[in-house]
Structure formats: C-alpha cells, structure tokens
PDB file of N, CA and C in Angstrom:
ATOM      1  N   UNK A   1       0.844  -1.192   0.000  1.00  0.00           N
ATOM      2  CA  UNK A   1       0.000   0.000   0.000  1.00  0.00           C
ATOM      3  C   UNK A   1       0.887   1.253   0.000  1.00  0.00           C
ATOM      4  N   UNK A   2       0.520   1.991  -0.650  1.00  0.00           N
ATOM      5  CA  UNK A   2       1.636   3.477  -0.529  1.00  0.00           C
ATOM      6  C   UNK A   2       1.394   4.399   0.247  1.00  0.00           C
ATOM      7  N   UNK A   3       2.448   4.260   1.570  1.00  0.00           N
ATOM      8  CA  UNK A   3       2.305   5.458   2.552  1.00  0.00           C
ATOM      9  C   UNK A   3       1.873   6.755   2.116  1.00  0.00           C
ATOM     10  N   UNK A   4       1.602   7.221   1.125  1.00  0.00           N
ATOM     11  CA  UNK A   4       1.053   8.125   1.115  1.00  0.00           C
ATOM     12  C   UNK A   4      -0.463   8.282   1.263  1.00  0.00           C
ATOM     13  N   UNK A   5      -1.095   7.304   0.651  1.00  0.00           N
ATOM     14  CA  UNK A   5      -2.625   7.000   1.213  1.00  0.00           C
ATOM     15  C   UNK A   5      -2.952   6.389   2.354  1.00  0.00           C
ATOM     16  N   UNK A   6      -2.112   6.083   3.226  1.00  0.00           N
ATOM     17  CA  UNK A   6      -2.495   5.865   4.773  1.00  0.00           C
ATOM     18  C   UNK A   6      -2.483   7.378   5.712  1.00  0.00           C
ATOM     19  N   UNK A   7      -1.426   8.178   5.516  1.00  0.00           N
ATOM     20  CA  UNK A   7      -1.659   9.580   5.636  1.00  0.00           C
ATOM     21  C   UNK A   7      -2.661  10.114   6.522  1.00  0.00           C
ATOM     22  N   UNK A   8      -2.791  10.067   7.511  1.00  0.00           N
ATOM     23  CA  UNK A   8      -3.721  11.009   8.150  1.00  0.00           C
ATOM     24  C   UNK A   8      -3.638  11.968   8.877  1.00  0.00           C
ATOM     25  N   UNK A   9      -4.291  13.116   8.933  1.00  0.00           N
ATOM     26  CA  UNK A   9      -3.536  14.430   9.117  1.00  0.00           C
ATOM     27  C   UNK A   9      -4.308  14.473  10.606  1.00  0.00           C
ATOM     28  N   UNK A  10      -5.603  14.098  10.805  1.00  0.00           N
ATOM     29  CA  UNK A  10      -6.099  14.267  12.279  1.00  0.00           C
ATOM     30  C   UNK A  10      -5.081  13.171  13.179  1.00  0.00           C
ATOM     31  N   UNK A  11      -4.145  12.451  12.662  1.00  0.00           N
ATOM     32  CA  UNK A  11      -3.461  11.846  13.818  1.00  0.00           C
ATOM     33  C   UNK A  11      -2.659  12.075  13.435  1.00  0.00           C
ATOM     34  N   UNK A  12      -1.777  12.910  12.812  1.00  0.00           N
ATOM     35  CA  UNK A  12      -0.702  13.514  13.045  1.00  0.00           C
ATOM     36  C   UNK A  12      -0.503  14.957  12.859  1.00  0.00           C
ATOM     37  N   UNK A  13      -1.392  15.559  13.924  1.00  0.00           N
ATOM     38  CA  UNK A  13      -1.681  16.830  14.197  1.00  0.00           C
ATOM     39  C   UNK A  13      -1.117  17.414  15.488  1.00  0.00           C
ATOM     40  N   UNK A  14      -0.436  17.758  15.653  1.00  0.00           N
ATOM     41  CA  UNK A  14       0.325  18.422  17.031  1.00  0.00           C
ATOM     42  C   UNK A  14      -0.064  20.414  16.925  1.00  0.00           C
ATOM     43  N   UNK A  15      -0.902  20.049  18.506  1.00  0.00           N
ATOM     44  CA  UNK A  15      -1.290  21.559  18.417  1.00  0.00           C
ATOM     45  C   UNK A  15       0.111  22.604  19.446  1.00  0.00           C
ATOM     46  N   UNK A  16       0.713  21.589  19.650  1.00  0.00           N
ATOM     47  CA  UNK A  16       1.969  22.132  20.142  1.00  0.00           C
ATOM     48  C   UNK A  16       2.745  23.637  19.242  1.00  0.00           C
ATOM     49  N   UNK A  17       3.072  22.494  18.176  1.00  0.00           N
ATOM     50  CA  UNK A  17       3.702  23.031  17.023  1.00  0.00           C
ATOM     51  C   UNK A  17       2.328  24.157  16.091  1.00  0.00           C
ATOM     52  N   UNK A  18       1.577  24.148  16.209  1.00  0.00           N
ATOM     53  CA  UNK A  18       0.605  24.894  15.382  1.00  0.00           C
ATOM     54  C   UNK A  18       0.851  26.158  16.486  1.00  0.00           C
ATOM     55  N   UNK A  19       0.968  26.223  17.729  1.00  0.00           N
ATOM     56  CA  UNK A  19       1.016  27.172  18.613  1.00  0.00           C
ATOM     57  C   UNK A  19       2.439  28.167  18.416  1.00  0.00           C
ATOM     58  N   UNK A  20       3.727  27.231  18.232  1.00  0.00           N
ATOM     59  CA  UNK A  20       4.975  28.082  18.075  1.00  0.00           C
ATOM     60  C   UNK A  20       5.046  28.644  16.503  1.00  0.00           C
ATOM     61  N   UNK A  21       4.096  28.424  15.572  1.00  0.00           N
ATOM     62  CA  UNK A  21       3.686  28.399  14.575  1.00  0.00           C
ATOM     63  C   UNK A  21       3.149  29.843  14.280  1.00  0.00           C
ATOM     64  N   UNK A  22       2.221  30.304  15.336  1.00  0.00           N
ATOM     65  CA  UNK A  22       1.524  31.241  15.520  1.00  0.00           C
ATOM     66  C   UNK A  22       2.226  32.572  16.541  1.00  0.00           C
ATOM     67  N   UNK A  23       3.081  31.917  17.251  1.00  0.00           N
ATOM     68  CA  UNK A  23       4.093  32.905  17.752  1.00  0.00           C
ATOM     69  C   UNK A  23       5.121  33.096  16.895  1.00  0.00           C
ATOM     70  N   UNK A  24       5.451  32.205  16.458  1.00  0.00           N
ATOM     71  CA  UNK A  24       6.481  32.710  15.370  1.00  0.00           C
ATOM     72  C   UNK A  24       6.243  33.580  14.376  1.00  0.00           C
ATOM     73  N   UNK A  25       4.746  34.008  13.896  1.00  0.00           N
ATOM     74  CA  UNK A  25       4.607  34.468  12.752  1.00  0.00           C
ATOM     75  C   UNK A  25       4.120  35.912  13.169  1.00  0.00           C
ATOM     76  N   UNK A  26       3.385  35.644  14.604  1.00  0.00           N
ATOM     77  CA  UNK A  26       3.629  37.181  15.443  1.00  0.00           C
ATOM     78  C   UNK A  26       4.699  38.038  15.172  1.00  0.00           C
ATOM     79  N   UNK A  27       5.558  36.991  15.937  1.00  0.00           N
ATOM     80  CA  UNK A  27       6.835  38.077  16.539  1.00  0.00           C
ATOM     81  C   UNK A  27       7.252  38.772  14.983  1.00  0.00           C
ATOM     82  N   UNK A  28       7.622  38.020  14.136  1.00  0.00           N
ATOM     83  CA  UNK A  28       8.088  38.145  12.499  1.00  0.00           C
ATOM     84  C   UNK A  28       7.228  39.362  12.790  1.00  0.00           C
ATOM     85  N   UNK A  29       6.343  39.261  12.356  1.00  0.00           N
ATOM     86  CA  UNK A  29       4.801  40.064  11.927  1.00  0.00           C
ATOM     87  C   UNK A  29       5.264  41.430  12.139  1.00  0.00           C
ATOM     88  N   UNK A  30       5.629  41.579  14.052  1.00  0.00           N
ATOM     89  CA  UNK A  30       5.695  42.531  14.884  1.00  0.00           C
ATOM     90  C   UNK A  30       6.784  43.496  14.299  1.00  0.00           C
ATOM     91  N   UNK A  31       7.911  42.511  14.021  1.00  0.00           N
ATOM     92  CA  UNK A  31       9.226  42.992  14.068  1.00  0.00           C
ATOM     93  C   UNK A  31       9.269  43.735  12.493  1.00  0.00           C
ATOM     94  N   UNK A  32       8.923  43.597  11.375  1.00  0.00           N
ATOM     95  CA  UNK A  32       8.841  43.694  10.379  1.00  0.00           C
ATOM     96  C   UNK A  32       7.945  44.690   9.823  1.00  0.00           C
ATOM     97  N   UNK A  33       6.836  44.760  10.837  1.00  0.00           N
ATOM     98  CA  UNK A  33       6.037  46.168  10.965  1.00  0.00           C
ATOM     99  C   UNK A  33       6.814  47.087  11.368  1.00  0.00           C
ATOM    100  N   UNK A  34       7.222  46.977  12.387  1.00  0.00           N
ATOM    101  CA  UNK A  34       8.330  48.148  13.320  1.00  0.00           C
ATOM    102  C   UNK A  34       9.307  48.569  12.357  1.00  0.00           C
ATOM    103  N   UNK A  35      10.066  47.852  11.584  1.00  0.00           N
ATOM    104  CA  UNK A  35      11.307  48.278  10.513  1.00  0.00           C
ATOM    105  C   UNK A  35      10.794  49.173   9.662  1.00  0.00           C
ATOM    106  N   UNK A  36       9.665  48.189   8.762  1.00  0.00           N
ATOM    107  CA  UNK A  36       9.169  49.029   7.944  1.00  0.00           C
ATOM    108  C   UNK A  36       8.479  50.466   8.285  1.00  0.00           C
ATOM    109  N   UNK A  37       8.091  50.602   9.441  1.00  0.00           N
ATOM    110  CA  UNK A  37       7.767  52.265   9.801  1.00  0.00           C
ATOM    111  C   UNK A  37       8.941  52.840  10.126  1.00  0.00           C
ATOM    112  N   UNK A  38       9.694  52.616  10.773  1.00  0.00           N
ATOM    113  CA  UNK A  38      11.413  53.174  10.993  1.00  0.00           C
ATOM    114  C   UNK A  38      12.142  53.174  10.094  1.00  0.00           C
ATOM    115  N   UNK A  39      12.246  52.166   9.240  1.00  0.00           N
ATOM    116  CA  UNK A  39      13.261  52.118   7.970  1.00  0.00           C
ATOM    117  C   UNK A  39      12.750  52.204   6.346  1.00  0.00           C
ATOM    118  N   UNK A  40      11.203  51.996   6.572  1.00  0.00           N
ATOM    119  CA  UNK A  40      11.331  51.411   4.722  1.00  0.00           C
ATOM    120  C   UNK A  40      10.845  49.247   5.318  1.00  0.00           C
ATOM    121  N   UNK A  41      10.435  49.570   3.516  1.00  0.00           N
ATOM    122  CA  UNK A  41       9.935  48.018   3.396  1.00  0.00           C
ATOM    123  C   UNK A  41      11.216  47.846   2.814  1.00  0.00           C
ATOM    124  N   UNK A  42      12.274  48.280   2.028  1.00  0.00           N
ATOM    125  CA  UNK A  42      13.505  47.566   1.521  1.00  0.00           C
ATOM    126  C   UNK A  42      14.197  46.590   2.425  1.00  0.00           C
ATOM    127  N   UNK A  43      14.581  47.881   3.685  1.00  0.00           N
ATOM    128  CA  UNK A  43      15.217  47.206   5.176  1.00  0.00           C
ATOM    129  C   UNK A  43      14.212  46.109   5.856  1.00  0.00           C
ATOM    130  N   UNK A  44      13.235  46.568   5.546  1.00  0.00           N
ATOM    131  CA  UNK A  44      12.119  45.535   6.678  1.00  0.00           C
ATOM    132  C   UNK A  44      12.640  44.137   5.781  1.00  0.00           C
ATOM    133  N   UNK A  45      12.388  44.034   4.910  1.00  0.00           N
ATOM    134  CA  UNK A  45      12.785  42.621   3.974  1.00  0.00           C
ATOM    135  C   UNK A  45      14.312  42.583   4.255  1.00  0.00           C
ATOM    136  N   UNK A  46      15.079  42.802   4.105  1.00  0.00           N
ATOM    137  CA  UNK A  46      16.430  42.510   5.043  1.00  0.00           C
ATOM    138  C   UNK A  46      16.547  42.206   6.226  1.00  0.00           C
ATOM    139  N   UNK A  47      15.926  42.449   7.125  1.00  0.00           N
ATOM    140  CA  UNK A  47      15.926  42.219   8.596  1.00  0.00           C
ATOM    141  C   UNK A  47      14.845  41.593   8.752  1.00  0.00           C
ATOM    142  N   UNK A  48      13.741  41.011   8.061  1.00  0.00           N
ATOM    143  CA  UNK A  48      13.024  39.473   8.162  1.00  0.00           C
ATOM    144  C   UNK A  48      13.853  38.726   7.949  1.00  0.00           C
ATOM    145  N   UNK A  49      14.959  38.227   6.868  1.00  0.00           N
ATOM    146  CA  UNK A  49      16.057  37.608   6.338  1.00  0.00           C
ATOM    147  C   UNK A  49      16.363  37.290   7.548  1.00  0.00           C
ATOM    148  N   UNK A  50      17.041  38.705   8.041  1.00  0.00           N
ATOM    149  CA  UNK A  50      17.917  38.216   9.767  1.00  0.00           C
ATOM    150  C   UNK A  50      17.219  37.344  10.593  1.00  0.00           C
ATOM    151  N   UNK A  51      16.316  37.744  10.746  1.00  0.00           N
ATOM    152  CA  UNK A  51      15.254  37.496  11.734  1.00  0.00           C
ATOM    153  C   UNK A  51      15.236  35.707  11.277  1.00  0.00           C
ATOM    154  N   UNK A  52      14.914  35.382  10.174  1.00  0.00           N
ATOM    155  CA  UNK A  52      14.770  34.005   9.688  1.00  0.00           C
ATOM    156  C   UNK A  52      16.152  33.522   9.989  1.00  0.00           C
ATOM    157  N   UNK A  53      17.558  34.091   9.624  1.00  0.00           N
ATOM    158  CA  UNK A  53      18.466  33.721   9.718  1.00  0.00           C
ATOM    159  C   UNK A  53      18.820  32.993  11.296  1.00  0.00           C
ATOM    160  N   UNK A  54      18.722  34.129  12.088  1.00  0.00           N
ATOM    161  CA  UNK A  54      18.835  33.704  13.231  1.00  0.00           C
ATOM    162  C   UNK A  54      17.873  33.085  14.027  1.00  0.00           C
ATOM    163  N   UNK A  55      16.669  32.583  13.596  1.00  0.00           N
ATOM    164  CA  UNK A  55      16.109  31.163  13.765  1.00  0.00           C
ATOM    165  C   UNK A  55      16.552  29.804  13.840  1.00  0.00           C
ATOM    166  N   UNK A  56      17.552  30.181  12.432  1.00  0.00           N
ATOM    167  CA  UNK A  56      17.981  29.072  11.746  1.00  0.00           C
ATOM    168  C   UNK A  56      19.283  28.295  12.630  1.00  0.00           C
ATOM    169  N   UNK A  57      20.489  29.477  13.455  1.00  0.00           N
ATOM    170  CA  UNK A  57      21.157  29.444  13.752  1.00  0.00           C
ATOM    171  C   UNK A  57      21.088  28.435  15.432  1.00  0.00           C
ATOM    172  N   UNK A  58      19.972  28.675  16.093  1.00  0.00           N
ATOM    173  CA  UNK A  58      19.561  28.262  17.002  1.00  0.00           C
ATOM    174  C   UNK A  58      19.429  27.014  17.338  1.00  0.00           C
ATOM    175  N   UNK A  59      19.436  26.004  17.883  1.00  0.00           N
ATOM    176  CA  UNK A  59      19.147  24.826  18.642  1.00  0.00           C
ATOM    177  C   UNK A  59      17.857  24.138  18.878  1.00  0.00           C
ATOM    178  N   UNK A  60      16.625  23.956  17.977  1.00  0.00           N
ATOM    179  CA  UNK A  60      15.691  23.423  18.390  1.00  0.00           C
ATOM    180  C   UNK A  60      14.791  25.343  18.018  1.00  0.00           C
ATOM    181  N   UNK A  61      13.716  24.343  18.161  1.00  0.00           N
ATOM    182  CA  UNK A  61      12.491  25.936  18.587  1.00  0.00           C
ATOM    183  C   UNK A  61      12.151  26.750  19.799  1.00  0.00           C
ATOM    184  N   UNK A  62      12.512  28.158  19.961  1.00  0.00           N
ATOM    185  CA  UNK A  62      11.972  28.886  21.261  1.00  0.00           C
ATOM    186  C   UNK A  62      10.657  27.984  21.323  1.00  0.00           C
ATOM    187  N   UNK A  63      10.625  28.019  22.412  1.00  0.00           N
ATOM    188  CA  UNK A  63       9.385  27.742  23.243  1.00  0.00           C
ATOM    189  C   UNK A  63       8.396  28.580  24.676  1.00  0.00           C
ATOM    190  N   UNK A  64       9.103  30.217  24.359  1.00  0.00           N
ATOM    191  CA  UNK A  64       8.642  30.909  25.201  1.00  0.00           C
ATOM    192  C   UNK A  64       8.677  32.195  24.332  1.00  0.00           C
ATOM    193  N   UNK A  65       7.513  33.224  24.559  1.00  0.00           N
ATOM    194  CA  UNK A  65       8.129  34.917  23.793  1.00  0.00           C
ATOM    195  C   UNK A  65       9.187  35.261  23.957  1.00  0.00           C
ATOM    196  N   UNK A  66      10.283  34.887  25.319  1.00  0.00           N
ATOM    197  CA  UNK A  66      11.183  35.618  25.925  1.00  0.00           C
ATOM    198  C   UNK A  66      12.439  35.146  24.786  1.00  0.00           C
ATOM    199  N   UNK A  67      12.272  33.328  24.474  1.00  0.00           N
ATOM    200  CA  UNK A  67      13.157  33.071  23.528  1.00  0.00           C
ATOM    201  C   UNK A  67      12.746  33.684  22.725  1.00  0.00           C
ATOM    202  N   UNK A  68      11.735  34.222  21.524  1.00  0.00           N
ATOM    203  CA  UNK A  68      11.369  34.348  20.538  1.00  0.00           C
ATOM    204  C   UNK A  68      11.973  35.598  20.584  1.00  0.00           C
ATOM    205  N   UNK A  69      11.822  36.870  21.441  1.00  0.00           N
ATOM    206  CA  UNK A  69      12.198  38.256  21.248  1.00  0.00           C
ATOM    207  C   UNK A  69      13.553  38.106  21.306  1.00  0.00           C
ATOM    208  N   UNK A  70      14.358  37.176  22.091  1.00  0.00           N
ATOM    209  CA  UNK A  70      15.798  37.339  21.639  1.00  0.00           C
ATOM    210  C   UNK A  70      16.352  36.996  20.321  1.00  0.00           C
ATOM    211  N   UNK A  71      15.848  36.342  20.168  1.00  0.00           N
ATOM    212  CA  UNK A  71      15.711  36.571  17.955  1.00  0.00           C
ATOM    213  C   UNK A  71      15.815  37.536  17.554  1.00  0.00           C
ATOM    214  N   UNK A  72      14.638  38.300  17.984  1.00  0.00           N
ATOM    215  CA  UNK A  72      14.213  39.195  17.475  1.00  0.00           C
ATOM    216  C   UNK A  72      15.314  40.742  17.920  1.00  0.00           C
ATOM    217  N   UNK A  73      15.587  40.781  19.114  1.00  0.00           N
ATOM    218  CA  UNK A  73      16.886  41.381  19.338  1.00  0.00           C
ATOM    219  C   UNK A  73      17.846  41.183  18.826  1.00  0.00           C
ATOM    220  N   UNK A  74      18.615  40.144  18.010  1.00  0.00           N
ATOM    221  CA  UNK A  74      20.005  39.800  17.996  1.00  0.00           C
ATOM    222  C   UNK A  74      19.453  40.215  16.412  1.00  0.00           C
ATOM    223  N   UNK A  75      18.367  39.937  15.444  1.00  0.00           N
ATOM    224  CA  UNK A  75      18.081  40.512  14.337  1.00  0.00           C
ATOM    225  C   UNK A  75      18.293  41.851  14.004  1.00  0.00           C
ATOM    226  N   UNK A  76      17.756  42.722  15.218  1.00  0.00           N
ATOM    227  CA  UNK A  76      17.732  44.017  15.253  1.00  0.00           C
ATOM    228  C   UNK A  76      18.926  44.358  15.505  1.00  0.00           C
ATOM    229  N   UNK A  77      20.112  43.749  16.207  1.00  0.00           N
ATOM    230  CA  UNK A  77      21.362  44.459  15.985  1.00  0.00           C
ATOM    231  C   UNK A  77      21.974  44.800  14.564  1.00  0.00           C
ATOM    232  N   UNK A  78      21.460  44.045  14.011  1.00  0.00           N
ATOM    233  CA  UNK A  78      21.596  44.349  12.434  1.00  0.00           C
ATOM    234  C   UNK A  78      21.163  45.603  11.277  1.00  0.00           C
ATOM    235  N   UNK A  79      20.009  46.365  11.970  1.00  0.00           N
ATOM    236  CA  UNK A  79      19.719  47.776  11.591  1.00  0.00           C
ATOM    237  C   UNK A  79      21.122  48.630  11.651  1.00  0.00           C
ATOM    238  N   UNK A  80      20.561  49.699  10.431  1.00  0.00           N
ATOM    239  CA  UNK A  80      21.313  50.895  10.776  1.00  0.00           C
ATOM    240  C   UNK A  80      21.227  51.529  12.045  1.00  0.00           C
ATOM    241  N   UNK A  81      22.192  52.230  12.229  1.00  0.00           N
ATOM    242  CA  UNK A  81      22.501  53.131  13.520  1.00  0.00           C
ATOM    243  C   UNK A  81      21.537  54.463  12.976  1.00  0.00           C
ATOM    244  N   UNK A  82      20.384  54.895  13.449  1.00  0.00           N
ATOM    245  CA  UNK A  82      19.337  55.903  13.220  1.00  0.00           C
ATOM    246  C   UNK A  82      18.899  55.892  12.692  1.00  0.00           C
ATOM    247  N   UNK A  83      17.404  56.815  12.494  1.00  0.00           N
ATOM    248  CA  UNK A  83      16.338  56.505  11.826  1.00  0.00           C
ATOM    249  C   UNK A  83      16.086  57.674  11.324  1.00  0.00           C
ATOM    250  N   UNK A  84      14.588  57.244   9.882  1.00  0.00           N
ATOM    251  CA  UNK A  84      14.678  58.404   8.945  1.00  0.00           C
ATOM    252  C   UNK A  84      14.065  59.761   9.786  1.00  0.00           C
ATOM    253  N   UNK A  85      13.718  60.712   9.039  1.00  0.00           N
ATOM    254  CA  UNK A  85      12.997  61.537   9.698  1.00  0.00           C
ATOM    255  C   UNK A  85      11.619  61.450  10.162  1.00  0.00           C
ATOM    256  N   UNK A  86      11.046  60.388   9.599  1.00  0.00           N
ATOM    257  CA  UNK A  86       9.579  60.521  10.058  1.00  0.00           C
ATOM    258  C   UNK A  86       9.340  59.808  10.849  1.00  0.00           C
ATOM    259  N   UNK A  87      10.420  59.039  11.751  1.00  0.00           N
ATOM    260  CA  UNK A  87      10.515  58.102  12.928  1.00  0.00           C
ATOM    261  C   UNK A  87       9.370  58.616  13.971  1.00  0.00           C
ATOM    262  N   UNK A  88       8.740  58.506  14.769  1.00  0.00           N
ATOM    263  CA  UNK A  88       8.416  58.485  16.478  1.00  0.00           C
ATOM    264  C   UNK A  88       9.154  59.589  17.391  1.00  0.00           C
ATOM    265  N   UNK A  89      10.570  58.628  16.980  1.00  0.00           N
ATOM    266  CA  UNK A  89      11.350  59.330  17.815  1.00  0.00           C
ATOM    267  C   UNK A  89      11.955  60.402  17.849  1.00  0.00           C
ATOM    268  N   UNK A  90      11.915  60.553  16.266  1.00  0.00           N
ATOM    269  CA  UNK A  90      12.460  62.256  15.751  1.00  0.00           C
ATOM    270  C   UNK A  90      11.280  63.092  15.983  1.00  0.00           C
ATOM    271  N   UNK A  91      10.332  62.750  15.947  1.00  0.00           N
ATOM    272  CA  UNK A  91       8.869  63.858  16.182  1.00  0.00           C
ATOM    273  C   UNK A  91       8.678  63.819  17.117  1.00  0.00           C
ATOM    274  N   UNK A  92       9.297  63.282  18.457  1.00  0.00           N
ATOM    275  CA  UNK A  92       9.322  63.342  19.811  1.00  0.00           C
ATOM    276  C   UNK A  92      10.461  64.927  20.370  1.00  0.00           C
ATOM    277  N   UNK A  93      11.923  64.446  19.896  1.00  0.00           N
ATOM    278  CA  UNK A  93      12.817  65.237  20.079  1.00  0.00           C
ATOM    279  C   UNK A  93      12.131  66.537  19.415  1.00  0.00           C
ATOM    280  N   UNK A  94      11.927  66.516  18.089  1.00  0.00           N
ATOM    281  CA  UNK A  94      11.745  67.902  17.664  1.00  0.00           C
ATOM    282  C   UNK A  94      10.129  68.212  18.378  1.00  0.00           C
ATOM    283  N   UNK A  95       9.317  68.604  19.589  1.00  0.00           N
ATOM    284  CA  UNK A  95       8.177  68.792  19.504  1.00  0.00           C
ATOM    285  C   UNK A  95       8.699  69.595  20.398  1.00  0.00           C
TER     286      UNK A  95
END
C-alpha cells in the first residue's frame, strides 16, 4: 500500500507546534512592521532575512516569547545606527 494514502492528518496533528507556529509568525509580523515604519519596506525585507536567519542558527524551537524576542533582538542588531525623519522618535525630540 503506498504510505502516502495511509496519511492522516487528524493523527498527526500536534497543536503544540501549530502554537509556536503562531508565535512565530507574530513576533516576524511585529518585528517587520516596526522596521518598515522606521526604515522602509527595503530594510524591513532585510531584517526578516535576519530574523529568519537567526532562527535558523539556534538549537531546536523557542518555546517561550522571551526566547522568541531574543531573535528578534540579535536581528535588530543588524539595523542601521538611526532613523529616517519621520521616525516616532524624531517627532518626539523635535516637539
């Protein structure tokens, strides 16, 4: 019979993994919004890269936000040093 027609997806369904699945695509989500208002969608697509990169680099899957944002930190060391003018933070200083 060909394992492929024995196949069943309700028993081999792990809602474990559907969960880090859904944090993972958060944090991405989060982080990639944030660039792209600070930097541009050019950079935001460069620093998803990172962001994927240093997934990759890791040991197994975070299994907590706290792992997940340190991803997401060690990605972000990878930005330029300042932001454009229409940052937050520049319309903070200049007000």
């Amino acid at each position: 019979m060909n394992p492929v027609a024995r196949y069943n997806p309700s028993t081999n369904f792990n809602p474990g993994c559907t969960d880090l699945m859904t944090t993972a695509e958060r944090e991405l989500s989060a982080f990639f919004n944030a660039v792209t208002e600070l930097f541009g969608s050019e950079q935001a697509q460069l620093s998803a890269e990172d962001w994927l990169h240093e997934l990759i680099k890791i040991d197994g899957l975070p299994t907590s936000a706290r792992e997940w944002r340190l991803i997401t930190a060690k990605a972000s060391t990878r930005l330029p040093n300042g932001v454009n003018a229409s940052s937050p933070s520049t319309e903070l200083t200049n007000a």
